[in-house]
Each structure stands twice: as structure tokens, then as C-alpha cells.
N, C-alpha and C. Protein backbone atom coordinates (compact mmCIF):
# COMPACT_ATOMS: atom_id res chain seq x y z
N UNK A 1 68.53 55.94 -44.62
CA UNK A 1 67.72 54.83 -45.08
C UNK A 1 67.10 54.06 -43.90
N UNK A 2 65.89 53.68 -44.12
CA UNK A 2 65.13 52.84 -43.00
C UNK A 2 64.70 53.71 -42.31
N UNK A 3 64.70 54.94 -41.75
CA UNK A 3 64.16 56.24 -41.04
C UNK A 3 63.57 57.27 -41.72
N UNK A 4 62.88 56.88 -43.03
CA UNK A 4 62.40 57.65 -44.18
C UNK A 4 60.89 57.39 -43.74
N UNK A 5 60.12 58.50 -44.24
CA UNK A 5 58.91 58.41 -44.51
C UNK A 5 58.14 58.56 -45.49
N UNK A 6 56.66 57.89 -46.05
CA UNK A 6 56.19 58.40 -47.04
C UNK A 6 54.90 58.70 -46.60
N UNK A 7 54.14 59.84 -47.24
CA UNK A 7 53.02 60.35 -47.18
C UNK A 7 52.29 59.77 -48.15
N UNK A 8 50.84 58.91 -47.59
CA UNK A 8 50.00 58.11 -48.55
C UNK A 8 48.89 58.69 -48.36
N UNK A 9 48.09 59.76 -48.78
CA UNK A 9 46.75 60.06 -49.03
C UNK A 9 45.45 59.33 -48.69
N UNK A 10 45.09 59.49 -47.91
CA UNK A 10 43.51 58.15 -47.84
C UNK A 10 44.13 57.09 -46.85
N UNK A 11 45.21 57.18 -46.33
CA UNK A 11 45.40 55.99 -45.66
C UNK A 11 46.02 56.97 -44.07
N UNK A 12 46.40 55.99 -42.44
CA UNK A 12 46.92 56.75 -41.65
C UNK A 12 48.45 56.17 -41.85
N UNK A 13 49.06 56.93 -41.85
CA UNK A 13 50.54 57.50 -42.03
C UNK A 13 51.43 56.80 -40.41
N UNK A 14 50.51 57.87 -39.43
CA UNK A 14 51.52 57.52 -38.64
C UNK A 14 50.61 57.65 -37.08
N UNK A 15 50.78 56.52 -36.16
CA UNK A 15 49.87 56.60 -35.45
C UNK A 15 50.39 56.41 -33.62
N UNK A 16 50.05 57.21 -33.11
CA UNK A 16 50.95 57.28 -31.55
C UNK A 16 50.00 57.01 -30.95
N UNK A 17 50.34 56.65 -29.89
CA UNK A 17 49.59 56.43 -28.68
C UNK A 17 50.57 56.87 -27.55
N UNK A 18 49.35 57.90 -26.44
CA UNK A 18 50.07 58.40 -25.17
C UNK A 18 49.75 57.46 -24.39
N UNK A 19 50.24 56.73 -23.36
CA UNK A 19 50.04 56.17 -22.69
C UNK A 19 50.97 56.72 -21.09
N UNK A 20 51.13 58.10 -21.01
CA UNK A 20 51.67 58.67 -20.22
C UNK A 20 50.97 59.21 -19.33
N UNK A 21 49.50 59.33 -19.37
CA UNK A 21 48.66 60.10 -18.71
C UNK A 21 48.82 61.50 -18.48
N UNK A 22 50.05 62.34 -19.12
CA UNK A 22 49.92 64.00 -19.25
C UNK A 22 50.09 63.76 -20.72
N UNK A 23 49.62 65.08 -20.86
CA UNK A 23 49.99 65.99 -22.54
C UNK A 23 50.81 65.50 -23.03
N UNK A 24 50.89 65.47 -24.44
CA UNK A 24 52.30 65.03 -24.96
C UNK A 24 52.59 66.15 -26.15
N UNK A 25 53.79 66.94 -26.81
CA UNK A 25 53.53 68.06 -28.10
C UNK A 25 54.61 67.29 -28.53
N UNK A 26 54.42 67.22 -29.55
CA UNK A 26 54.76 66.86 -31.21
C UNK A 26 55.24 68.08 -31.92
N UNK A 27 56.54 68.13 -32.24
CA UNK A 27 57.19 69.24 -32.86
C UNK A 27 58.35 68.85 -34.23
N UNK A 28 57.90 69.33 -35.32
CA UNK A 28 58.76 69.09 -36.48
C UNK A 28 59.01 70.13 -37.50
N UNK A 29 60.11 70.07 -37.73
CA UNK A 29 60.99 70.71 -38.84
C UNK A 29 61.72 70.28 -39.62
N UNK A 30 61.52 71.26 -40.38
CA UNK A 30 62.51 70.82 -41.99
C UNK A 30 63.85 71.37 -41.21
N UNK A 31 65.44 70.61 -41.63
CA UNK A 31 66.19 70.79 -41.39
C UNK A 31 67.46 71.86 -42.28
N UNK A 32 67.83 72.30 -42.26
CA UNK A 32 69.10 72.94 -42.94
C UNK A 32 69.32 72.21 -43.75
N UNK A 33 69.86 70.79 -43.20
CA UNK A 33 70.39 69.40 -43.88
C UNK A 33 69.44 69.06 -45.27
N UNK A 34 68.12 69.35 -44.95
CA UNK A 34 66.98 68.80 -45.69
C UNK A 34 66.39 67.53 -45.30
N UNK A 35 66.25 67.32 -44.03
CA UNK A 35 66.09 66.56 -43.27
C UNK A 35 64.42 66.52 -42.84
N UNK A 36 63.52 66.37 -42.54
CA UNK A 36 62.55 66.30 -41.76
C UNK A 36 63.11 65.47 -40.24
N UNK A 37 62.90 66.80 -39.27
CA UNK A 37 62.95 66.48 -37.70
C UNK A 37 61.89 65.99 -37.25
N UNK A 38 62.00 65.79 -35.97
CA UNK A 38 60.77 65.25 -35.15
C UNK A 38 60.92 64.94 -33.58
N UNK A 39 60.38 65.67 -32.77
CA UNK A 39 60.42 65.25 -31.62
C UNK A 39 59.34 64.98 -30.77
N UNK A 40 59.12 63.88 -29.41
CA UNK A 40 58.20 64.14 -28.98
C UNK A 40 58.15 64.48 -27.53
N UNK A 41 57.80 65.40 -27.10
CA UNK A 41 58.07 65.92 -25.23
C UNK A 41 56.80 65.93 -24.22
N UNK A 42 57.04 65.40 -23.31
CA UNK A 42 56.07 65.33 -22.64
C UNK A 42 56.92 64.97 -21.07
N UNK A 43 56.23 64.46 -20.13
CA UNK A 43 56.64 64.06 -18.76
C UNK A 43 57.78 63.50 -18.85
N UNK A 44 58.86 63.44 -17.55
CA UNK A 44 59.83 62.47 -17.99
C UNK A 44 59.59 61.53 -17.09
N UNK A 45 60.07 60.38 -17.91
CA UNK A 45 60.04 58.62 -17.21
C UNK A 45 61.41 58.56 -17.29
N UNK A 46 61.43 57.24 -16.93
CA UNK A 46 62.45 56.16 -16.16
C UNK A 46 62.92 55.64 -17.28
N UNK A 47 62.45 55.57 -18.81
CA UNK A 47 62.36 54.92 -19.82
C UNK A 47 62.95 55.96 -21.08
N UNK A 48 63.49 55.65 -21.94
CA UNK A 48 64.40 56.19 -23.16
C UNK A 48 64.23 55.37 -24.20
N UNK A 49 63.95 55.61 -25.41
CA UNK A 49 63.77 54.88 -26.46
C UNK A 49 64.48 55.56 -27.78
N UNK A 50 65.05 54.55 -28.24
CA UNK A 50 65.90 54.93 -29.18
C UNK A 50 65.55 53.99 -30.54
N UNK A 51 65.62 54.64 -31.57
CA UNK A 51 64.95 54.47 -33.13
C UNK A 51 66.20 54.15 -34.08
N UNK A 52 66.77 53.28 -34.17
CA UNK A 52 67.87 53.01 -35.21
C UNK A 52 67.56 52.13 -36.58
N UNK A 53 68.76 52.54 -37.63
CA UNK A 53 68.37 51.86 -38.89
C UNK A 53 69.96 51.33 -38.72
N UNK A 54 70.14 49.78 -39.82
CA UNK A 54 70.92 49.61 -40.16
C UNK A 54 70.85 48.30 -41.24
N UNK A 55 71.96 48.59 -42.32
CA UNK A 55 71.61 47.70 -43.64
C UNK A 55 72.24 46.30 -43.25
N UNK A 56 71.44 45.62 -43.66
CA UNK A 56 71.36 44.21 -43.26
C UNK A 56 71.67 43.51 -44.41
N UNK A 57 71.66 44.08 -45.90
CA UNK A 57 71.93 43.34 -47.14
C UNK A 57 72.45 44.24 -48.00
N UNK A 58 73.13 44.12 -48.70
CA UNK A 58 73.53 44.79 -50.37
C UNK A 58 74.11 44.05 -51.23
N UNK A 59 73.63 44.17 -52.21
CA UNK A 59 73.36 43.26 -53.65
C UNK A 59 72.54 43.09 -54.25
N UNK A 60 72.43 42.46 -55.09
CA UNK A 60 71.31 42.93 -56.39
C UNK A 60 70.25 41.72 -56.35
N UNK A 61 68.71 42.26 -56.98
CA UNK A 61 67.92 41.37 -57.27
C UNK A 61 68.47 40.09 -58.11
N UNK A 62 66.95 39.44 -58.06
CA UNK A 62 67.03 38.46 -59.17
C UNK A 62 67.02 39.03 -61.04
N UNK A 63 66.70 40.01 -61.06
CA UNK A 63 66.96 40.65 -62.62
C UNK A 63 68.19 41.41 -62.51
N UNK A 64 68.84 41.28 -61.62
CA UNK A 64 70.12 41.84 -61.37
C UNK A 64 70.55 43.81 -60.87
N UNK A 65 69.20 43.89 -60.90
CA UNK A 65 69.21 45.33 -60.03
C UNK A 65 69.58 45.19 -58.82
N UNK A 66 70.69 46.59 -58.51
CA UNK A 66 71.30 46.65 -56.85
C UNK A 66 70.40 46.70 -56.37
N UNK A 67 70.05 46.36 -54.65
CA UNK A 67 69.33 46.60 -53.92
C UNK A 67 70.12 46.75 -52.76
N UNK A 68 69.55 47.36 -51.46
CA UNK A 68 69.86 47.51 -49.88
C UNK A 68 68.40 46.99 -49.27
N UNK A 69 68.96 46.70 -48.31
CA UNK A 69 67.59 46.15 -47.24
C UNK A 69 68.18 46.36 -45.70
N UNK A 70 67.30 47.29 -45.26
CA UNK A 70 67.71 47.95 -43.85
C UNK A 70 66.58 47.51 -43.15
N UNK A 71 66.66 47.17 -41.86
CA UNK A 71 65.93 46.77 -40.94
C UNK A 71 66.15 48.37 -39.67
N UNK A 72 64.66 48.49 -39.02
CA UNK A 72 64.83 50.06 -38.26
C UNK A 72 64.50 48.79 -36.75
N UNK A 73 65.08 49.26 -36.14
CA UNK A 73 64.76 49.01 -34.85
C UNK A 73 64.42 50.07 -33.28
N UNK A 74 63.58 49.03 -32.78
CA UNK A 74 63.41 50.27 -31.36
C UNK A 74 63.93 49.08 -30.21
N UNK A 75 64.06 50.67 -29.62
CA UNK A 75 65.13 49.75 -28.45
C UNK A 75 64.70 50.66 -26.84
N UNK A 76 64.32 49.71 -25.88
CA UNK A 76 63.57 50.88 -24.84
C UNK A 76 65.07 50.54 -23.44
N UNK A 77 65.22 51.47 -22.61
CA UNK A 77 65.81 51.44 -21.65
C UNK A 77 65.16 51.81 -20.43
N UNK A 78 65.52 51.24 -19.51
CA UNK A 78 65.57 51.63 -18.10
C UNK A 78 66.35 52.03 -17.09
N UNK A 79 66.83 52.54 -16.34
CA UNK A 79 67.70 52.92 -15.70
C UNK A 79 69.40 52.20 -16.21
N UNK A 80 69.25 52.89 -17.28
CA UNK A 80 70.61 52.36 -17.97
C UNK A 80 70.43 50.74 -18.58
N UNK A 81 69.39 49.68 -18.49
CA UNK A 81 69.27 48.74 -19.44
C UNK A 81 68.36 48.25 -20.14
N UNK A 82 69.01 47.69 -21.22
CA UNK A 82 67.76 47.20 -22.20
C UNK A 82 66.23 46.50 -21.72
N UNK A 83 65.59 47.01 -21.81
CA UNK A 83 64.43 46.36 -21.61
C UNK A 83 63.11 45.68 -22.64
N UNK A 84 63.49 46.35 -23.53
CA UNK A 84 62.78 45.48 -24.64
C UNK A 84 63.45 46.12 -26.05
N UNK A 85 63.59 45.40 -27.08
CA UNK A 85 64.19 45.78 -28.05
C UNK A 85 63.17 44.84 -29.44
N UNK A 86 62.73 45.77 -30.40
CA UNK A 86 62.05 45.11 -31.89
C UNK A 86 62.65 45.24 -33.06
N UNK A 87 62.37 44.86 -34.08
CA UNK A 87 62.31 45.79 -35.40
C UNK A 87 61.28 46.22 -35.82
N UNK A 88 61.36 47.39 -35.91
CA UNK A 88 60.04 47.69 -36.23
C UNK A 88 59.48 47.45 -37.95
N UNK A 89 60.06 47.44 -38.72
CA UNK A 89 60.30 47.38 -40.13
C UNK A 89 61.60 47.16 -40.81
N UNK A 90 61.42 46.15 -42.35
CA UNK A 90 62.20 46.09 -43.09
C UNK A 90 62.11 46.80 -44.47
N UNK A 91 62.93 47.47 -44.76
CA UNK A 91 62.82 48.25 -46.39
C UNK A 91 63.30 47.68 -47.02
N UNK A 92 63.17 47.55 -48.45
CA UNK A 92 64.40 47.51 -49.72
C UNK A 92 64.46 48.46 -50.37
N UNK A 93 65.54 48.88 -51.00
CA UNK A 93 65.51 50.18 -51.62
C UNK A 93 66.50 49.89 -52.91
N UNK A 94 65.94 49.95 -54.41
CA UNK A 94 67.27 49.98 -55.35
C UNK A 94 67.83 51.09 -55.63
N UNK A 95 68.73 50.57 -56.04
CA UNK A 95 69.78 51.86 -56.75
C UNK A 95 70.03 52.59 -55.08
N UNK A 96 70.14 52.19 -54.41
CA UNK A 96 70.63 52.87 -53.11
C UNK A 96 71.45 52.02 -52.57
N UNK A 97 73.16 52.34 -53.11
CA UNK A 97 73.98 51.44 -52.88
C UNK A 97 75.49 52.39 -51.89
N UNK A 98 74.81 53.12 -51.33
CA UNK A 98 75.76 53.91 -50.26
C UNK A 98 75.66 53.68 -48.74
């Protein structure tokens, strides 16, 4: 949860920017798991970025439907420390009470 994607037709989905000055390849697969992978490789830096989800709420609406609400965050490093950290997005999701 919170590391899900959806495909919207007519609209952009998902949008990168290199700012590395070499090539960058984009490689994805469906997983065993049933997972959609994703990686991206290019030059290496000094810098590591890491993509986490975690639920921040559970309990139910105001009409009394369960809900979860996960917040995804990015988190960049440098030679072993934090250097900038966001959220990038918040979800809610019902009936997703695991």
C-alpha cells in the first residue's frame, strides 16, 4: 500500500527527470509475486534514494467504512546521511485493513 500505481489514459502517469547528464535505462517486470518491478540505472553518484510507504491511520470513515491512510516517502542520502527527506503522497484506501 502507498507504492501502488494506477494507469489513467489521457493523462501523464509518471514523469522523471535525468538530471545526471549520462543515459539513464528504465527496466520493469512483472514479478513471480505479482508484483510490478522497477528499476532505474544509470551513472553512479554519491547519492541513494530510498522510496518508503507506511500507514499512518486505520479506522473507519464518517459512514463508518474501514479505511487506511499511508503516507510514501522519499528519503535521499549522502555519504551515509540524510540529506533531504519528503512525502511524496498520501492515499486512503477502504476495506484495506491489513
Amino acid at each position: 500500500p502507498g507504492l501502488d500505481t494506477t494507469v489513467w489514459f489521457g493523462e501523464l502517469d509518471l514523469r522523471l527527470r535525468n538530471t545526471s547528464g549520462s543515459y539513464v535505462l528504465l527496466r520493469s517486470w512483472m514479478g513471480e509475486d505479482g508484483n510490478l518491478h522497477n528499476e532505474v540505472w544509470g551513472q553512479p553518484s554519491d547519492r541513494e534514494v530510498e522510496i518508503t510507504s507506511e500507514k499512518v491511520f486505520e479506522g473507519a470513515g464518517d459512514d463508518g467504512t474501514p479505511l487506511t491512510r499511508w503516507e510514501t516517502q522519499k528519503t535521499v542520502t549522502k555519504d551515509g546521511e540524510e540529506i533531504s527527506s519528503e512525502v511524496l503522497r498520501t492515499v486512503t484506501y477502504t476495506d484495506l485493513l491489513s
